[in-house]
N, C-alpha and C. Protein backbone atom coordinates (compact mmCIF):
# COMPACT_ATOMS: atom_id res chain seq x y z
N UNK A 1 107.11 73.87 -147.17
CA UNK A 1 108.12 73.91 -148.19
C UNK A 1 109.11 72.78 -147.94
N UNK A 2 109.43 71.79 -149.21
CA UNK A 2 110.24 71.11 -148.83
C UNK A 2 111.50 71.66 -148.94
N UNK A 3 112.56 71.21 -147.66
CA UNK A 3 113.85 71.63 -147.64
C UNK A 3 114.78 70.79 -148.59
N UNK A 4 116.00 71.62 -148.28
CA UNK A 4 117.37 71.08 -149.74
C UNK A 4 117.37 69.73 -148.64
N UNK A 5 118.18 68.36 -149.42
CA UNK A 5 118.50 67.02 -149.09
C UNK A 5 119.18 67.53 -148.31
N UNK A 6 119.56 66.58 -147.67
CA UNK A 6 120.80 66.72 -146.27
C UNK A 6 121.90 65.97 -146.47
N UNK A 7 123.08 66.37 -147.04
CA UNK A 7 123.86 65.38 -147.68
C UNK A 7 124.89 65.30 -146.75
N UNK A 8 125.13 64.22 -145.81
CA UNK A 8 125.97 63.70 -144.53
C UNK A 8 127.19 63.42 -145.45
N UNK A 9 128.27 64.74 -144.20
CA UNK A 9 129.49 64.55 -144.66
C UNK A 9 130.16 63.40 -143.36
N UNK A 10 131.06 62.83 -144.13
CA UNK A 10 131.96 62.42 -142.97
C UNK A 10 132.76 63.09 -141.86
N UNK A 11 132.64 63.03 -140.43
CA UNK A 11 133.79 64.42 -140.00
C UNK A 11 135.00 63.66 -140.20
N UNK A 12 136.13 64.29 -140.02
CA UNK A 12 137.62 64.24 -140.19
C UNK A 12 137.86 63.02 -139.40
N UNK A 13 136.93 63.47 -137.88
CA UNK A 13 137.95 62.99 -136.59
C UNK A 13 136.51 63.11 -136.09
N UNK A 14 136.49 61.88 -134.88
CA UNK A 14 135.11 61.49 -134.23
C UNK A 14 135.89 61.80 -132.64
N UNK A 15 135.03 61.84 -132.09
CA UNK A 15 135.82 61.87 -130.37
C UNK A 15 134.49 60.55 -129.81
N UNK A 16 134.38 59.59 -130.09
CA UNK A 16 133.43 58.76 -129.11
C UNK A 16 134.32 57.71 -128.72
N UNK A 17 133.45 57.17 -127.12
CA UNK A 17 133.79 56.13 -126.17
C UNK A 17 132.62 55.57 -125.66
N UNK A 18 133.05 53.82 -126.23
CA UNK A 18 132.27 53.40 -126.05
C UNK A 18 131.20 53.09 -124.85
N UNK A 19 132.65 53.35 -123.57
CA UNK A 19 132.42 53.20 -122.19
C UNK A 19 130.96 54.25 -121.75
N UNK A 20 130.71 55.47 -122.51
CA UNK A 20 129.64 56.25 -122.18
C UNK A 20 128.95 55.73 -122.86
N UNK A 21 128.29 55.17 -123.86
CA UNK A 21 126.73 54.24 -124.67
C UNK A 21 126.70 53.03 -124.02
N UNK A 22 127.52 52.21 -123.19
CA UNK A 22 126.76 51.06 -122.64
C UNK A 22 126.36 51.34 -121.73
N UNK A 23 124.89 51.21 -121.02
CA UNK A 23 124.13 51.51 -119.65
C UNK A 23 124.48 51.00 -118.71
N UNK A 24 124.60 52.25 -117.64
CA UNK A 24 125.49 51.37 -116.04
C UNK A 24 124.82 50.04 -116.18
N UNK A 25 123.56 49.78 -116.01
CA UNK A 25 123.11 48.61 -115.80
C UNK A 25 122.49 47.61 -116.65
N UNK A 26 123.45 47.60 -117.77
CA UNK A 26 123.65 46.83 -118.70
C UNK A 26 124.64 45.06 -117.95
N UNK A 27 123.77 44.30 -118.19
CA UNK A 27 124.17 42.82 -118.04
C UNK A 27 125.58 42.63 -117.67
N UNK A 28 126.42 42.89 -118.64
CA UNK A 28 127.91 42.98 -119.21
C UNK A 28 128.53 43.67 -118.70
N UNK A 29 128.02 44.76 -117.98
CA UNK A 29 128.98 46.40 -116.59
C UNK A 29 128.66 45.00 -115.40
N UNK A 30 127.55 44.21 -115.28
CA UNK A 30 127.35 43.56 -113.75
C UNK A 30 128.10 42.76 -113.35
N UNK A 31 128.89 42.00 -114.92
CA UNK A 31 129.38 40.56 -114.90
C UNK A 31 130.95 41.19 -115.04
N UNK A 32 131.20 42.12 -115.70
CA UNK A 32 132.38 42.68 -116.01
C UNK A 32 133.25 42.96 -114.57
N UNK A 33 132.23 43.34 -113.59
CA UNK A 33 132.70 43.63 -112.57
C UNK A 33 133.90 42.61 -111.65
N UNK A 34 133.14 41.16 -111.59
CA UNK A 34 133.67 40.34 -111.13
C UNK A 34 134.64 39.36 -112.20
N UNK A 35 135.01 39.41 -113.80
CA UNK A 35 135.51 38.89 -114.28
C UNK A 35 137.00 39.30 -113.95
N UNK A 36 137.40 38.25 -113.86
CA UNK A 36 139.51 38.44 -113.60
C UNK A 36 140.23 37.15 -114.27
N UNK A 37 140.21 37.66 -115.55
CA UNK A 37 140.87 37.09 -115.98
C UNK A 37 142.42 36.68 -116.21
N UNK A 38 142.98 37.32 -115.44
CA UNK A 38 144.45 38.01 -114.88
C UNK A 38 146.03 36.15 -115.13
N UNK A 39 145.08 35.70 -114.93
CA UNK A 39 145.52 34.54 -114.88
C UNK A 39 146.05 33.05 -116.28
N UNK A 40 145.20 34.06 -117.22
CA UNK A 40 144.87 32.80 -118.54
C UNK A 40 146.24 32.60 -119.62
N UNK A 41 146.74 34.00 -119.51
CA UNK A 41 148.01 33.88 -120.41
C UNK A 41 149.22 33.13 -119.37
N UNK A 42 149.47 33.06 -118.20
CA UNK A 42 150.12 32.18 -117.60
C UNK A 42 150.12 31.00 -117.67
N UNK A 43 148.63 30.26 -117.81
CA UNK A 43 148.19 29.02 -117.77
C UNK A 43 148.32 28.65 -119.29
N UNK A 44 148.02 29.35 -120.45
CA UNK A 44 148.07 29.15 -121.86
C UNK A 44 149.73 28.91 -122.29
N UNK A 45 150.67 29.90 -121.47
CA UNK A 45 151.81 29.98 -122.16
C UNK A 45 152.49 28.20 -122.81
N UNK A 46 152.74 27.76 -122.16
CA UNK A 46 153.09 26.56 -122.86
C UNK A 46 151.85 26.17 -124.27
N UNK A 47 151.20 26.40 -124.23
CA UNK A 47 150.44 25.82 -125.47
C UNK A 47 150.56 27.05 -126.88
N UNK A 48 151.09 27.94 -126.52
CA UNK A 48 151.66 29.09 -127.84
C UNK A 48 153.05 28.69 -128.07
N UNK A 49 153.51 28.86 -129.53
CA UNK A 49 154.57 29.10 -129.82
C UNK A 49 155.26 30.56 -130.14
N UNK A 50 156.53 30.58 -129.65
CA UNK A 50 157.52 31.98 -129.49
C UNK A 50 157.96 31.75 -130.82
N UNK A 51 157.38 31.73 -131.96
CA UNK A 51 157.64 31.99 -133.55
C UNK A 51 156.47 32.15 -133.86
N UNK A 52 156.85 32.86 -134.66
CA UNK A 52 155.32 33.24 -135.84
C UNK A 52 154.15 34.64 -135.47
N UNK A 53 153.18 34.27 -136.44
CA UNK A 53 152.09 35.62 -136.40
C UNK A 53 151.81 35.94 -134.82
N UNK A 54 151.81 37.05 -134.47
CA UNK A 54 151.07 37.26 -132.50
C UNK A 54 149.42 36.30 -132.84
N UNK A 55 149.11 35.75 -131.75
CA UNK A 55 148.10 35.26 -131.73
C UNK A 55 147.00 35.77 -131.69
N UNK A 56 145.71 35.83 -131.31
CA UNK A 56 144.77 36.46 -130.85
C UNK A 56 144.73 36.25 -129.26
N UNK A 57 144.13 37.42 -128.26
CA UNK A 57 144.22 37.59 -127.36
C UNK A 57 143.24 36.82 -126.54
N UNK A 58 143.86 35.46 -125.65
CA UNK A 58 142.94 34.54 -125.12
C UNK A 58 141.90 35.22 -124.30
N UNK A 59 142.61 36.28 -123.69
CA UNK A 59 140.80 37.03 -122.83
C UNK A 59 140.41 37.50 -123.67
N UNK A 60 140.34 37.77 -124.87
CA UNK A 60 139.13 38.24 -126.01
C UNK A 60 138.54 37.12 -126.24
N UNK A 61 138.86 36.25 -126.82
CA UNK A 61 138.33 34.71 -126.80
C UNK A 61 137.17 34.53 -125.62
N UNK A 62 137.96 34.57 -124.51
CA UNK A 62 137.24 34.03 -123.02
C UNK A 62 135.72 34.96 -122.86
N UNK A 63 136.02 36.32 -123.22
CA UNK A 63 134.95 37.38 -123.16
C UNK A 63 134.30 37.48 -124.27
N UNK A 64 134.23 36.70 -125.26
CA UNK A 64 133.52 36.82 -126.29
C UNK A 64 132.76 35.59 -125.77
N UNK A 65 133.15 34.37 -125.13
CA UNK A 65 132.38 33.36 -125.21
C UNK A 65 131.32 33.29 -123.94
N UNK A 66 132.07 34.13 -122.99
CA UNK A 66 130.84 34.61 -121.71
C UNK A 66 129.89 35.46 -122.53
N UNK A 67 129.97 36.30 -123.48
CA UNK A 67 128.75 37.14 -124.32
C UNK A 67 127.91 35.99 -124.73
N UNK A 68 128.49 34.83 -125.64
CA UNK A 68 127.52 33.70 -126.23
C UNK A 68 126.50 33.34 -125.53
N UNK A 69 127.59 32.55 -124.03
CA UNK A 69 126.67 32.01 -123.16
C UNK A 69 125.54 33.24 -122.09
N UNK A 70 125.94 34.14 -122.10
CA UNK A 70 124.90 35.56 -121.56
C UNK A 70 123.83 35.39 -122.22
N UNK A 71 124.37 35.70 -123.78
CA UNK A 71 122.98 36.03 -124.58
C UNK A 71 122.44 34.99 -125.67
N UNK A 72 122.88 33.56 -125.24
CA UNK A 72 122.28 32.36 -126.07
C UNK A 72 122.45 32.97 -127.39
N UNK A 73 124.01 32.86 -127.76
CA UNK A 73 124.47 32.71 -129.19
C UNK A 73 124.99 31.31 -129.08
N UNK A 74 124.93 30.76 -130.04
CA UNK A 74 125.61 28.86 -129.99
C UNK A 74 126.57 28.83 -131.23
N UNK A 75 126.26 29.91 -132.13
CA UNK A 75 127.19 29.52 -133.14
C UNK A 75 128.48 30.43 -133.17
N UNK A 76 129.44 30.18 -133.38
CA UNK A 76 130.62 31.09 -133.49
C UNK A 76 130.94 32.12 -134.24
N UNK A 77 130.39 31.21 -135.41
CA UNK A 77 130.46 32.58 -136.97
C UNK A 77 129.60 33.63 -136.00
N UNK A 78 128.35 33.23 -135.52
CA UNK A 78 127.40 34.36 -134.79
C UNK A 78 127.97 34.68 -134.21
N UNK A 79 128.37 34.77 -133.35
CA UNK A 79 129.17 35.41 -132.33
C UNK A 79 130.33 36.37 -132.98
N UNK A 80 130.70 36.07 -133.28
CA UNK A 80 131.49 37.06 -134.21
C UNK A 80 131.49 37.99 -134.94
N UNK A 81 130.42 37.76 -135.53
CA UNK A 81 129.49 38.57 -135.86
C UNK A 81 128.71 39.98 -134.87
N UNK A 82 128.08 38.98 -134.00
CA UNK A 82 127.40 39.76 -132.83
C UNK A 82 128.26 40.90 -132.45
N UNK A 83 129.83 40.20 -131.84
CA UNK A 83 130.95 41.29 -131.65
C UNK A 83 131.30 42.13 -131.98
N UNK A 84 131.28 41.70 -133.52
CA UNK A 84 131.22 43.09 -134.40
C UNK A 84 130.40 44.55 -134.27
N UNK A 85 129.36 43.64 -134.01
CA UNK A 85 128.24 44.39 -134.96
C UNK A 85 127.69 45.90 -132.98
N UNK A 86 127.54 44.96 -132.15
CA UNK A 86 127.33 45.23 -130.85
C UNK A 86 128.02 45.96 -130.11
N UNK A 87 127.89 47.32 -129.53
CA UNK A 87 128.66 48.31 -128.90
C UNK A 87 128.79 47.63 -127.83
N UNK A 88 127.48 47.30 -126.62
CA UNK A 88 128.17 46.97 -125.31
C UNK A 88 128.69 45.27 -125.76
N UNK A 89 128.91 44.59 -126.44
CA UNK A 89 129.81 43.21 -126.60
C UNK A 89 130.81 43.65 -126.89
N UNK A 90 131.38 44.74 -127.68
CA UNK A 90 132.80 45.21 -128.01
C UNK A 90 133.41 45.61 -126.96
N UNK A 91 132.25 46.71 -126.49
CA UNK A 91 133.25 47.59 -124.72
C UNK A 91 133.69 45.83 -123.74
N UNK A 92 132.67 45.45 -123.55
CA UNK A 92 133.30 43.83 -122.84
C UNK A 92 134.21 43.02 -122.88
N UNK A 93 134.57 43.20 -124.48
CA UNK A 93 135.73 42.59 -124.93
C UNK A 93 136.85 43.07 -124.86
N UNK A 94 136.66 44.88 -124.41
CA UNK A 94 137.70 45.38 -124.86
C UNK A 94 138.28 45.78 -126.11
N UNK A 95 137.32 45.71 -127.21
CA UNK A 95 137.51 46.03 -128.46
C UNK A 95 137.29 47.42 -128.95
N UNK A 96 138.32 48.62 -129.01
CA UNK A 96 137.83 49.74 -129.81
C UNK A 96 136.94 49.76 -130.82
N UNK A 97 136.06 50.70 -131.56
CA UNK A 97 135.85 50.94 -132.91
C UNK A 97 136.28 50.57 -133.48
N UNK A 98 138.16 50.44 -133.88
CA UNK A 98 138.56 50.09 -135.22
C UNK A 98 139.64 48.97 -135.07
N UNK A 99 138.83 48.02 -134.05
CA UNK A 99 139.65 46.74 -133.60
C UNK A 99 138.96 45.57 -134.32
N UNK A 100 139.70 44.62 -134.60
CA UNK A 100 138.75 43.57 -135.28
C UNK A 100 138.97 42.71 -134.70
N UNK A 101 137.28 42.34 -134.48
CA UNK A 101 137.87 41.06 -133.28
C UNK A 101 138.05 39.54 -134.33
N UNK A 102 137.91 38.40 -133.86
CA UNK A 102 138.66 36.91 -134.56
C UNK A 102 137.93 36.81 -135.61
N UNK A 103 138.55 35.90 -136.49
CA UNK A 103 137.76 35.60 -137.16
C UNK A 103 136.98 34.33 -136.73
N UNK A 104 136.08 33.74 -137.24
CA UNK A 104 134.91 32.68 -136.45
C UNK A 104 136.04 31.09 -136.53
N UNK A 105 136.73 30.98 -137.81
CA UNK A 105 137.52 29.74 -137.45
C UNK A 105 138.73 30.09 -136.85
N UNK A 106 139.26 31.04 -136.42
CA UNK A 106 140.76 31.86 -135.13
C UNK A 106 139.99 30.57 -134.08
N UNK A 107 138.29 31.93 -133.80
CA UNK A 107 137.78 31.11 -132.54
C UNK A 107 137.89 29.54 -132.34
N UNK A 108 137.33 29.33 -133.04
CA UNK A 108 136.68 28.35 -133.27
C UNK A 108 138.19 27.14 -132.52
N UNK A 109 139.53 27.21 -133.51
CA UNK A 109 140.64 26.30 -133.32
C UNK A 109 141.07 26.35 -132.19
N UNK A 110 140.57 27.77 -131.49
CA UNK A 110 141.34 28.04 -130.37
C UNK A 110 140.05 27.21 -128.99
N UNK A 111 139.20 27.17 -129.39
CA UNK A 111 138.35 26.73 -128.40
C UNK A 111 138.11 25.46 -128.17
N UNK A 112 138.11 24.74 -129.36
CA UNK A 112 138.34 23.28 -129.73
C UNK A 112 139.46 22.75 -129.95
N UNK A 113 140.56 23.82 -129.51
CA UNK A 113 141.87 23.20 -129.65
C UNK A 113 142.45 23.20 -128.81
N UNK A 114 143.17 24.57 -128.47
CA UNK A 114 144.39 24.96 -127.36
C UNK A 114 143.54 25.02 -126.15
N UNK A 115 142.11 25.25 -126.15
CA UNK A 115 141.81 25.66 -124.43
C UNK A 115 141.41 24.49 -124.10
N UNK A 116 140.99 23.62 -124.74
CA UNK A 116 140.64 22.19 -124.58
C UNK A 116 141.80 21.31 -124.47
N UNK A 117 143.00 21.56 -125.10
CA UNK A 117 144.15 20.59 -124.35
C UNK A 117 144.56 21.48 -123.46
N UNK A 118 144.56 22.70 -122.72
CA UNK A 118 145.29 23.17 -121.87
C UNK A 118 144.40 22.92 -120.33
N UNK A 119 143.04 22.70 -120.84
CA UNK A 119 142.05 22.57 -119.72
C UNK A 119 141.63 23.87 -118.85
N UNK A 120 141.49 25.15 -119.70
CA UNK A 120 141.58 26.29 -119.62
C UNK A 120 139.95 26.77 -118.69
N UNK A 121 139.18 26.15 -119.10
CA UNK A 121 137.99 26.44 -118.96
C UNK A 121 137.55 25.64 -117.70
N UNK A 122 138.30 24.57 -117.65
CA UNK A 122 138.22 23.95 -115.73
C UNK A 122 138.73 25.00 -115.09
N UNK A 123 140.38 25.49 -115.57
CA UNK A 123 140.69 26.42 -114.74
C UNK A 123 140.17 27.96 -113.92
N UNK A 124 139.26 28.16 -115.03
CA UNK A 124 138.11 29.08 -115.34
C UNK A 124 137.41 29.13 -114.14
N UNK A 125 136.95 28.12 -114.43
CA UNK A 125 135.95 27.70 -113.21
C UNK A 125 135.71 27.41 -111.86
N UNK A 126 136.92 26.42 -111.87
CA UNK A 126 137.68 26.35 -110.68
C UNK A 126 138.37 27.59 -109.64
N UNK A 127 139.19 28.71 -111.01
CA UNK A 127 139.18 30.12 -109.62
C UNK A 127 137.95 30.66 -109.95
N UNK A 128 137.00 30.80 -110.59
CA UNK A 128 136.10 31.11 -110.38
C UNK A 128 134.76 31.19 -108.67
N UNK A 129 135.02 29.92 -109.14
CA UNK A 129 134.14 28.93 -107.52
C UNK A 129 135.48 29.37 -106.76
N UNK A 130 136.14 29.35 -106.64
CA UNK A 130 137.42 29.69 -105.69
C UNK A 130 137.41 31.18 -105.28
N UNK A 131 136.98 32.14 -106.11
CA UNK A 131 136.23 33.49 -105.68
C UNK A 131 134.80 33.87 -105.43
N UNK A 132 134.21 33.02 -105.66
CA UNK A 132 132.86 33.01 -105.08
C UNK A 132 132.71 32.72 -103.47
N UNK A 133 133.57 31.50 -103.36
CA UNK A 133 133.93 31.27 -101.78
C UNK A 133 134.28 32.02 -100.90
N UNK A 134 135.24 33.27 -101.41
CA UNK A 134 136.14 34.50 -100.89
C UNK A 134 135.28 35.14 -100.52
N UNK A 135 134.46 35.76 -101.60
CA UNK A 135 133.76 36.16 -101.59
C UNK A 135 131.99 36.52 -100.77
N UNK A 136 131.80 35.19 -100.27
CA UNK A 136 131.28 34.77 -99.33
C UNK A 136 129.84 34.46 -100.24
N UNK A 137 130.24 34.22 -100.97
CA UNK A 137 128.70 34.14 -102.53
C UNK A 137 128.07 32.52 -102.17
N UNK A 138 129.18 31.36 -102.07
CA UNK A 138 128.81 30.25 -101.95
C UNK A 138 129.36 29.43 -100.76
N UNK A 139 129.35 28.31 -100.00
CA UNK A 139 130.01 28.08 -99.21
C UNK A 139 130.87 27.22 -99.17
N UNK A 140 131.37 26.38 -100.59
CA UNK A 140 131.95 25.48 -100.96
C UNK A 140 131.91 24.18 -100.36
N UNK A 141 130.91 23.97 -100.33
CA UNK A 141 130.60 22.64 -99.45
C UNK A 141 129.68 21.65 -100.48
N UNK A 142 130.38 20.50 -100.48
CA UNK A 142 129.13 19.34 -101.54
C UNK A 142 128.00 18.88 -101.18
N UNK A 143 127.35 19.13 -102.04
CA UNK A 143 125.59 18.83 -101.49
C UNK A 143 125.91 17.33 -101.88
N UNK A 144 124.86 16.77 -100.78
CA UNK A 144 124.73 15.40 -100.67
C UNK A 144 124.21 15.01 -101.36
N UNK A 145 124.82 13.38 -101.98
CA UNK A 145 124.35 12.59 -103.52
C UNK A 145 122.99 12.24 -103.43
């Protein structure tokens, strides 16, 4: 016998977190671990201005673009997209359910603009390799030319 349709109501009120649907050993929990970004709004401050709209949040930026380079996205609109659309890229970012992350040209000015005159992404790198060393991951020593 066929049964009556199943007509999906909306509930009122949802109780989900995203932190329980991404898998411990999901890519993004491995890398998340060691990201510290603690540092970027110090180094950015001179390149924002104290007037106008709040900006978008440079470690959303920074963690959206470690997702690109993770999962070989190259384009930005994509990526933005991806963010959207992707539970464990949102938990990474730090983005709730009903957070919206940049729009693709936000990114875009801010990556080709402000982090590129602030030299944000040497800095990146630089404590980066500077905690890898701590760390005892690499030994900071130059391999011969």
């Amino acid at each position: 016998m066929l049964g009556p349709r199943q007509e999906a109501q909306a509930a009122l009120f949802y109780e989900f977190s995203p932190e329980d649907h991404v898998p411990q050993d999901h890519l993004l929990r491995s890398i998340d671990r060691f990201v510290d970004l603690s540092s970027i709004r110090a180094h950015l401050a001179d390149f924002y201005s104290h007037t106008g709209r709040p900006s978008v949040d440079p470690e959303l930026l920074i963690r959206m673009l470690l997702v690109g380079y993770c999962f070989g996205i190259r384009s930005e609109r994509r990526l933005c997209e991806e963010v959207h659309l992707n539970l464990a890229y949102r938990w990474f970012c730090r983005l709730d359910l009903n957070d919206r992350g940049p729009d693709h040209s936000t990114f875009s000015k801010n990556l080709h603009g402000r982090f590129r005159e602030s030299e944000l992404l040497r800095h990146l790198l630089e404590t980066t390799v500077a905690r890898c060393i701590e760390e005892g991951l690499v030994g900071g020593h130059r391999m011969p030319a």
